[in-house]
Structure formats: C-alpha cells, structure tokens
Protein backbone atom coordinates (compact mmCIF):
# COMPACT_ATOMS: atom_id res chain seq x y z
CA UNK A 1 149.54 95.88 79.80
CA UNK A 2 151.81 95.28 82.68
CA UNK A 3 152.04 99.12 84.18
CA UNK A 4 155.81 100.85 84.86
CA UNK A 5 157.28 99.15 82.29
CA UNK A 6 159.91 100.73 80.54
CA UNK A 7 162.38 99.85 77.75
CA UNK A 8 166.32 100.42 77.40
CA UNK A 9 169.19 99.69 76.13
CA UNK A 10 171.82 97.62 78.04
CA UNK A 11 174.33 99.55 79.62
CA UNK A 12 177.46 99.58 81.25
CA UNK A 13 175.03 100.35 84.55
CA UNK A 14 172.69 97.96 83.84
CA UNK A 15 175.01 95.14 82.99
CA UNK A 16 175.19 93.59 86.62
CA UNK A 17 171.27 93.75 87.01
CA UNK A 18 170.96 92.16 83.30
CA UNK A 19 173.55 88.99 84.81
CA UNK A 20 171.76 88.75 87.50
CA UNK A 21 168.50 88.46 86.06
CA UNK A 22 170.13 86.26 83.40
CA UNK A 23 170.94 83.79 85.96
CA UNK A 24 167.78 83.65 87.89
CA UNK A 25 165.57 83.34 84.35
CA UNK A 26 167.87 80.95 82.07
CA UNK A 27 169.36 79.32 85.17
CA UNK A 28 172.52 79.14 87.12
CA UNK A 29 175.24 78.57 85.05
CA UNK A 30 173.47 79.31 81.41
CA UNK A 31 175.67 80.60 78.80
CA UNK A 32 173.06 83.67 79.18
CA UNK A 33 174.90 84.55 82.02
CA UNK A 34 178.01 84.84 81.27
CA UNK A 35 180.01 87.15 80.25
CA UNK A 36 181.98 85.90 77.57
CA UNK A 37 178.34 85.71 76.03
CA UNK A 38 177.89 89.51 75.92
CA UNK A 39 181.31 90.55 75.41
CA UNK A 40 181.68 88.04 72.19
CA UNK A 41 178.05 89.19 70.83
CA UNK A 42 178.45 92.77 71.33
CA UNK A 43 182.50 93.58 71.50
CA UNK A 44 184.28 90.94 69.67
CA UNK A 45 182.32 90.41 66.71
CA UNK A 46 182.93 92.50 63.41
CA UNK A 47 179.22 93.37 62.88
CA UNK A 48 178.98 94.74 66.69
CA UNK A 49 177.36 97.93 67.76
CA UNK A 50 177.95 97.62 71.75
CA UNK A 51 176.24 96.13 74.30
CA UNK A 52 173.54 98.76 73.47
CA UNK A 53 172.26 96.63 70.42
CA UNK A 54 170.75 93.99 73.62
CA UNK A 55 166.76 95.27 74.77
CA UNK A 56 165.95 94.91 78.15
CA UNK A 57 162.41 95.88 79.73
CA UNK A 58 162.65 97.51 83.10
CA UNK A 59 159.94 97.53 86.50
CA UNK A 60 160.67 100.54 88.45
CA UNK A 61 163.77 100.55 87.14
CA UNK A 62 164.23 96.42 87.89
CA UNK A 63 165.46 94.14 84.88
CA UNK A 64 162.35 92.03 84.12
CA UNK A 65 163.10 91.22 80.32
CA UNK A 66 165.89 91.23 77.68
CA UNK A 67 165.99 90.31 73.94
CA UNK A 68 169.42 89.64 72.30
CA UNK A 69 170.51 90.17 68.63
CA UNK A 70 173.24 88.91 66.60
CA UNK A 71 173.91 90.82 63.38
CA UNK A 72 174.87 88.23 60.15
CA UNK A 73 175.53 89.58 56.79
CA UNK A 74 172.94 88.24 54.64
CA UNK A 75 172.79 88.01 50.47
CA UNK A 76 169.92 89.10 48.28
CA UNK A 77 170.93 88.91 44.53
CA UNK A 78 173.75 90.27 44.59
CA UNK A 79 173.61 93.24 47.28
CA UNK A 80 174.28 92.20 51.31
CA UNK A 81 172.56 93.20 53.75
CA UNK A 82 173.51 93.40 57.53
CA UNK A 83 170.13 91.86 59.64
CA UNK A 84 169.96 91.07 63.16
CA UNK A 85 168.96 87.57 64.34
CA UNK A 86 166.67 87.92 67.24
CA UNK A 87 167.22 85.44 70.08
CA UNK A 88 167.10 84.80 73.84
CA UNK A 89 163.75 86.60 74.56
CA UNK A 90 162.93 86.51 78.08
CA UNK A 91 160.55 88.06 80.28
CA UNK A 92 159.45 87.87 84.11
CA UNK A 93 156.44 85.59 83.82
CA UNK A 94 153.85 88.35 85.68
CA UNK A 95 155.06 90.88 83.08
CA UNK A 96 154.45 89.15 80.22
CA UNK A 97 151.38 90.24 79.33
CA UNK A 98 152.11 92.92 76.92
CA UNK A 99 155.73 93.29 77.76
CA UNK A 100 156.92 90.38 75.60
CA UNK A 101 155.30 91.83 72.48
CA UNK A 102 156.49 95.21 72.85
CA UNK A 103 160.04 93.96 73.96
CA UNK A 104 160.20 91.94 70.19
CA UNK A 105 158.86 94.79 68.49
CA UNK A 106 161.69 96.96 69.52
CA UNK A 107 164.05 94.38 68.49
CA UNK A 108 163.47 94.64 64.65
CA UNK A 109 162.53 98.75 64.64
CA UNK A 110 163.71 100.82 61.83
CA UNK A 111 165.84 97.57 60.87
CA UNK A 112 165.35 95.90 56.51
CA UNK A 113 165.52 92.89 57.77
CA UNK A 114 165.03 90.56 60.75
CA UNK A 115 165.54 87.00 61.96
CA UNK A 116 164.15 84.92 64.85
CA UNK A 117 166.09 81.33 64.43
CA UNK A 118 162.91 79.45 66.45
CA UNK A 119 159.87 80.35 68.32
CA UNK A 120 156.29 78.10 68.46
CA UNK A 121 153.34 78.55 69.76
CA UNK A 122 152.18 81.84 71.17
CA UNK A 123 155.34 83.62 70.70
CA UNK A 124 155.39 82.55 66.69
CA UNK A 125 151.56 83.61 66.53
CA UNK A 126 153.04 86.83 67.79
CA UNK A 127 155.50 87.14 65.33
CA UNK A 128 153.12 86.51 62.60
CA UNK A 129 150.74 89.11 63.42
CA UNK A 130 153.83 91.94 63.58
CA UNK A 131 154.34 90.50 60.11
CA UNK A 132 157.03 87.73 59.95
CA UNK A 133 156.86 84.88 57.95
CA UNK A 134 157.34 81.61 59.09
CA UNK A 135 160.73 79.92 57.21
CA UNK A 136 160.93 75.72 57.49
CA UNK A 137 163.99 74.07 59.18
CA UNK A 138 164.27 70.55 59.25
CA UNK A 139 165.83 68.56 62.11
CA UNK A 140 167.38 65.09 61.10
CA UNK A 141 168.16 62.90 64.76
CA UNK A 142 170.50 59.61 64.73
CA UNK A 143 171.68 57.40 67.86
CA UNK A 144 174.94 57.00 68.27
CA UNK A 145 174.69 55.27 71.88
CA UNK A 146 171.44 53.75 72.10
CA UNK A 147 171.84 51.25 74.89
CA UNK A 148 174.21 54.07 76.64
CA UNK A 149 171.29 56.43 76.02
CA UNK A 150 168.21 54.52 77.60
CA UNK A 151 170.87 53.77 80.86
CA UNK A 152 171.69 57.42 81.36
CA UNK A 153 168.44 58.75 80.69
CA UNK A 154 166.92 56.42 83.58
CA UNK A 155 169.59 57.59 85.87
CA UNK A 156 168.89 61.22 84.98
CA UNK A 157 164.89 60.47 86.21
CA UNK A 158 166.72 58.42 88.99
CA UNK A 159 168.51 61.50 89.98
CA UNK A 160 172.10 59.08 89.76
CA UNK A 161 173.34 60.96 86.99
CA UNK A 162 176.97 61.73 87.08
CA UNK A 163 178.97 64.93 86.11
CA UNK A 164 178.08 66.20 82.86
CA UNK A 165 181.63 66.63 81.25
CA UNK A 166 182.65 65.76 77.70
CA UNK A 167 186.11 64.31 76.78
CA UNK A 168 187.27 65.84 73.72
CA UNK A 169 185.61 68.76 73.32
CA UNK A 170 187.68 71.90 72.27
CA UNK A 171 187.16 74.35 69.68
CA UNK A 172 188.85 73.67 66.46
CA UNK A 173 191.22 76.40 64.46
CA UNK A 174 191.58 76.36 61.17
CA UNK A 175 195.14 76.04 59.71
CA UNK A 176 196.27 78.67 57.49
CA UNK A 177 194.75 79.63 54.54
CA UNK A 178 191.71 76.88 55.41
CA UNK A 179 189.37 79.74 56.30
CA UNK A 180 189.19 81.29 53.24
CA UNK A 181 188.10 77.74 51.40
CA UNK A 182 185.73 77.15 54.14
CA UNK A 183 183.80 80.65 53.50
CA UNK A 184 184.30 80.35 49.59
CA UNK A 185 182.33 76.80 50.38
CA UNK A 186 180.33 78.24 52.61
CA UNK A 187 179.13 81.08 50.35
CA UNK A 188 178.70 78.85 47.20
CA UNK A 189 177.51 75.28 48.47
CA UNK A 190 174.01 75.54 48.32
CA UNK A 191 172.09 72.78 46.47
CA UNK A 192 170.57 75.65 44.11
CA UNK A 193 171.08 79.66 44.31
CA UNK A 194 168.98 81.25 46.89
CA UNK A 195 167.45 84.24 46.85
CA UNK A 196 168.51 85.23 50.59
CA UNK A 197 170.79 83.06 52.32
CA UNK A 198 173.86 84.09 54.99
CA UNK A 199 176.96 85.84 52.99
CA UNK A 200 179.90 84.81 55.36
CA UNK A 201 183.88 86.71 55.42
CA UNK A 202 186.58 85.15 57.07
CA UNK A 203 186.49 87.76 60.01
CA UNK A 204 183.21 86.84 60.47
CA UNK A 205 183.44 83.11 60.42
CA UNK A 206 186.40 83.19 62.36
CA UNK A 207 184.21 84.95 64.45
CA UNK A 208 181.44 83.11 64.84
CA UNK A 209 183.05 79.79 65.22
CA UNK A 210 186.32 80.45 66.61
CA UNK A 211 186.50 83.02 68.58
CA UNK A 212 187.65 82.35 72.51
CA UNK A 213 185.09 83.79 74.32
CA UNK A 214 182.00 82.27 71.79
CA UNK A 215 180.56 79.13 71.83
CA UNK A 216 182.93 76.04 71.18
CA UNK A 217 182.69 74.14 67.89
CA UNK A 218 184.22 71.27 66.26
CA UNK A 219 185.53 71.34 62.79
CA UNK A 220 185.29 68.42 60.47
CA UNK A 221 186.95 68.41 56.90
CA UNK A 222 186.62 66.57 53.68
CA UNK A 223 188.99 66.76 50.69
CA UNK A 224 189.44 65.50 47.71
CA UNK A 225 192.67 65.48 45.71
CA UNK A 226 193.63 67.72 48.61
CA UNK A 227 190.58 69.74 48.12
CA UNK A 228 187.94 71.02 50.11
CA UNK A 229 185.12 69.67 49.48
CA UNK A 230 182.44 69.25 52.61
CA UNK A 231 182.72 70.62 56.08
CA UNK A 232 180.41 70.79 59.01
CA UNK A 233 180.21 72.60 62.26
CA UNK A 234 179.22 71.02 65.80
CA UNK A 235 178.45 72.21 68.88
CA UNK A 236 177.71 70.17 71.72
CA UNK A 237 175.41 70.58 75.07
CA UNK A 238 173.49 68.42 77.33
CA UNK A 239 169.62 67.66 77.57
CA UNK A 240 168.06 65.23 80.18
CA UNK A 241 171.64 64.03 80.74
CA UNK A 242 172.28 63.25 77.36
CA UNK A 243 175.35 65.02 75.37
CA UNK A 244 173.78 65.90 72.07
CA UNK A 245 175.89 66.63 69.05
CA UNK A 246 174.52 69.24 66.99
CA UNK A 247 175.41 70.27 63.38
CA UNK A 248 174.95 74.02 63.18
CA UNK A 249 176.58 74.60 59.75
CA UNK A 250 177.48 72.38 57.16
CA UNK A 251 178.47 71.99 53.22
CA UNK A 252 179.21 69.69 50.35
CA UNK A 253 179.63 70.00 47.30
CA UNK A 254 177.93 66.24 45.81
CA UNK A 255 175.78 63.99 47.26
CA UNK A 256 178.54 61.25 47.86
CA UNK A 257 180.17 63.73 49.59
CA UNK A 258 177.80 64.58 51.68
CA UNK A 259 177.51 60.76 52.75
CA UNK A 260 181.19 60.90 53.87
CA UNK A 261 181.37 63.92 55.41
CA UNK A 262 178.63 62.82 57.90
CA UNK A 263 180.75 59.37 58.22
CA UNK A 264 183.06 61.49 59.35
CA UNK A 265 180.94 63.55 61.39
CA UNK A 266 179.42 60.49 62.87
CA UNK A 267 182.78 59.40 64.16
CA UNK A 268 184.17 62.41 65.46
CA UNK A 269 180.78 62.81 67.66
CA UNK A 270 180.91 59.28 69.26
CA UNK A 271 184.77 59.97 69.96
CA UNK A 272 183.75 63.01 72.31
CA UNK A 273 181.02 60.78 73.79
CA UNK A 274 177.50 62.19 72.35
CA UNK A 275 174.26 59.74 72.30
CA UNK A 276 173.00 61.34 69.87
CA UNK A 277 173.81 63.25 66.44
CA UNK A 278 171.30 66.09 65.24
CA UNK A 279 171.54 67.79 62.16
CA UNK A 280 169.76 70.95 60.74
CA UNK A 281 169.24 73.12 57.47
CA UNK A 282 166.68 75.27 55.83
CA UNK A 283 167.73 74.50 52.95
CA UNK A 284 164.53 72.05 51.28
CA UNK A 285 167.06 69.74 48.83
CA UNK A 286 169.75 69.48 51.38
CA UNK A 287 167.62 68.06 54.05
CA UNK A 288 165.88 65.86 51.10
CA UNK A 289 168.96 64.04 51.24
CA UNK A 290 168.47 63.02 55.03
CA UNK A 291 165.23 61.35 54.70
CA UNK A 292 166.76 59.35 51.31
CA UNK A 293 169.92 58.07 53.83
CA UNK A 294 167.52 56.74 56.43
CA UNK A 295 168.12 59.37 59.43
CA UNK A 296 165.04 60.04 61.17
CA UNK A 297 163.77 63.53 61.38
CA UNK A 298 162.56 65.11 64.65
CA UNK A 299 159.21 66.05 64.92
CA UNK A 300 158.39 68.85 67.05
CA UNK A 301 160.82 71.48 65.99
CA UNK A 302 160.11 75.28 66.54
CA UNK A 303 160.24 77.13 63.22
CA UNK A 304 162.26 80.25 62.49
CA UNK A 305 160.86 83.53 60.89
CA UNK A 306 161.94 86.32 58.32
CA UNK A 307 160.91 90.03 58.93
CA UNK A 308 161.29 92.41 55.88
CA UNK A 309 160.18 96.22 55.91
CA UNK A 310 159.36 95.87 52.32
CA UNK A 311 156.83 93.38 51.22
CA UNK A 312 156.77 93.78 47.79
CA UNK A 313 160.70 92.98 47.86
CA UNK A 314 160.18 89.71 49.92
CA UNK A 315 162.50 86.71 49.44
CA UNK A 316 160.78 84.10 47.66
CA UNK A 317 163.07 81.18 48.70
CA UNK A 318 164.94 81.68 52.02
CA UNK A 319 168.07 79.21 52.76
CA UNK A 320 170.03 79.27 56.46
CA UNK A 321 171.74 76.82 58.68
CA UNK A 322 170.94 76.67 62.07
CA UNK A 323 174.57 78.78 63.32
CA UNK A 324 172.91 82.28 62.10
CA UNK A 325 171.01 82.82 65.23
CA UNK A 326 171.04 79.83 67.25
CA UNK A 327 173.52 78.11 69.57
CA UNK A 328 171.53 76.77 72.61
CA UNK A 329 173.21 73.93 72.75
CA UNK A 330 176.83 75.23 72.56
CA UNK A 331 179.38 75.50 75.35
CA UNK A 332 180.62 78.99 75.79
CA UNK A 333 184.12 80.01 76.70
CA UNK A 334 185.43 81.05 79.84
CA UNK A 335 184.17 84.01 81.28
CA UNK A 336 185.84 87.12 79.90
CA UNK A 337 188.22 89.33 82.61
C-alpha cells in the first residue's frame, strides 16, 4: 500500500489539479481534459449529482488518481434503477499498488448497481475478486478504405502523417418529435426481453447524444412507410492515424432492416472519411447477425462487468450497447466557458 494516500471527492478546489493531472496521464489534448467533459458528465446531464460524484486519490494532498462515473437509468422487470457506469480509471503508475483497488472500490460503495463498460487483464481480475461479473460484448470490424488504410498507416510509422481532421463530422439533432420514436425504439428493440438492459427518456438521450458540450455523434435513420424503423449512433476518433467509425448504439426492428440500416451506416461513414467501420452490442442474437452477414469480428476486446449488492437478485441475461459507459473514441465539444 502506497503510504499518504488519501481519497476525495472532486471539488471546485481541486478541479484545476484534476485538469492538470488529466492532461499529463490521458495526454495533451484528451477529451479527459477538458472541460466540456466534466461539465457535461456532472452539470448538464439529468441523472447528475455534481462534480462530487468523480473519485480522485490524493499524495500529500497531490492528484495522483481519478475514477469517473456516468449514471444511466437501467430496467429490471419492470422497476428502473439509476447505476453508475464506472470509467476513466487512472492512477500515477508508482501509486498503483493498492491505490487503484481502493480508488474502484469507492466508486461502486453503498451503490445497487454498478457498471465498468471494459477492463482486461489485471484490472478485470480485480473487479472479479470485489465481486463483478464479467458481461460479453462483441466487436464486429469492416474496411471501408483498405488501400487508403495500409498507405496511412505506413505514414503514421513513417512519422508523414498529416493533420488528423475529419470532413463531415458534426453532431446530428433530431427533428421534432423524432426523439421520442428513437427512445420508444430504443427501449423496445431488443432481439428478445432482457432482464436488465438501459431504460432511456428523451432528456436523457438528448443528453447523451446531443448535448453541445458531450461527445459528437452522427445520427442515421431508417423508415418505412414513413416509419421508424432502425437507427444507429456513431462516434468517430482516430487510432494509429486511422479515423475509426464506431457504432455506439443501434436498433432495428427485423433482420432486413438491420441489413439496410448498416448500408446506410456504411455510407454515411465513408462520406466523413473513416477506414474503418466498428460495431458493438451485448446483446448475443443481435451480434449473431454480424457473423451471418460476413463482417469480421475483432478479437481482443476488453470485456465489461456488472456489480450488484444483492446476489440472490442477479440479472440472469444482461443486454447494453456500447454508449452506456463508453465513448473513447468520440470527439468532445468545445471547451465549456
């Protein structure tokens, strides 16, 4: 155990020591330190409860660690439940040792439920042993610029990559009265009934994928008969000079559907200029249908875990999409005034 260590809430002191350690432990530039980050997670959303709800460990008083949670609304039969998602764990590598356990712990205290979107290796052995459970999510990858790809990934190792801007990218807003189909679709488009899956409102959805000051997303439609009837969510970020195209939330109603929605997800993506197209679910049948259309599914993936208090109570089958807790690869707004 790493000695002087001390845990706290962040505060309205604390917040300039938190950016600053932000920046020099996700990197310059990293949505983690920005502002808009903490003032959309803990002011602007509808679930918020203040910039308090974000755990940092303190040195001597230093910022050396900080856990963030995002509260969802969450379904079990028919009562909701409001859980954080636990995210963004980071601590000063020679405190560590002991720290980093302590730090998650305090992140799900006294809380019903918990959720940790992805974690591997030591830190999911962690979680295991403080009594999560581990909850698949399937990653399904497709190429949109292959030859485009290969060249800009050699000139990323080359160091002759250029700027790392996107063309079209701009979050979405939905015309009136579309938000309220979208979460109806959202709440009922499972492949089969759930026994815990995200329970969305339209102040929360508007929220989380709309707001100004949160990450940017892209909104793609289907209808039928003038009809909703699919939608998905993207978010869009760059890895090893690559602009990756992620889709962090997504619904159809019918199998056919679902292969024209991603048509039209697939073209949308290569008009903003991504390489590649990644999708994501936890729910099994959904991704079933990935593997059946020939997408290739990326190996590799960190796997996200469930805390509840009550064991004898536990979900038996857990559905999520990847937007209730994770958003690494989305661009953030401007920073907040």
């Amino acid at each position: 155990m790493v000695p002087n260590i001390a845990f706290s809430p962040l505060t309205a002191e604390l917040r300039r020591d938190y950016l600053a350690f932000a920046e020099e432990a996700f990197g310059p530039g990293s949505y983690q330190a920005n502002p808009a980050y903490l003032d959309w997670l803990y002011q602007r959303s509808p679930l918020a409860m203040g910039y308090e709800d974000c755990r940092l460990a303190l040195r001597d008083g230093i910022v050396v660690g900080c856990i963030h949670r995002m509260r969802m609304t969450w379904r079990q039969g028919e009562q909701s439940v409001v859980l954080p998602s636990v995210h963004n764990t980071m601590v000063r590598p020679d405190c560590r040792e002991g720290a980093g356990g302590l730090l998650i712990a305090q992140s799900f205290r006294g809380e019903q439920y918990a959720f940790v979107p992805g974690a591997e290796g030591a830190v999911a052995e962690m979680l295991r042993r403080l009594g999560f459970k581990g909850q698949n999510i399937t990653w399904w990858m497709l190429w949109l610029r292959p030859l485009a790809a290969a060249g800009t990934l050699v000139r990323t190792r080359l160091r002759l990559a250029g700027s790392q801007r996107t063309s079209g990218l701009q979050s979405s807003v939905p015309v009136a009265g579309e938000i309220e189909e979208l979460v109806d679709l959202a709440n009922r488009g499972w492949s089969s009934t759930p026994d815990f899956r995200p329970w969305w409102n339209s102040g929360l959805f508007l929220w989380r994928y709309f707001d100004p000051y949160g990450p940017q997303t892209v909104l793609v439609s289907l209808r039928e008969a003038g009809e909703l009837c699919g939608y998905g969510l993207m978010s869009f970020g760059w890895r090893h000079g690559l602009l990756v195209a992620r889709v962090i939330d997504w619904r159809a109603n019918q199998r056919d559907q679902v292969v024209r929605l991603f048509s039209d997800i697939r073209d949308q993506a290569s008009r903003i200029g991504a390489h590649v197209l990644l999708v994501g679910s936890g729910d099994t049948t959904l991704t079933e249908w990935f593997g059946e259309a020939g997408w290739k599914e990326k190996r590799g993936s960190a796997q996200s875990f469930l805390y509840g208090r009550d064991r004898s109570n536990y979900p038996a089958r857990v559905s999520f999409m990847p937007s209730v807790g994770d958003y690494g690869l989305e661009a953030f707004g401007p920073a907040s005034p």
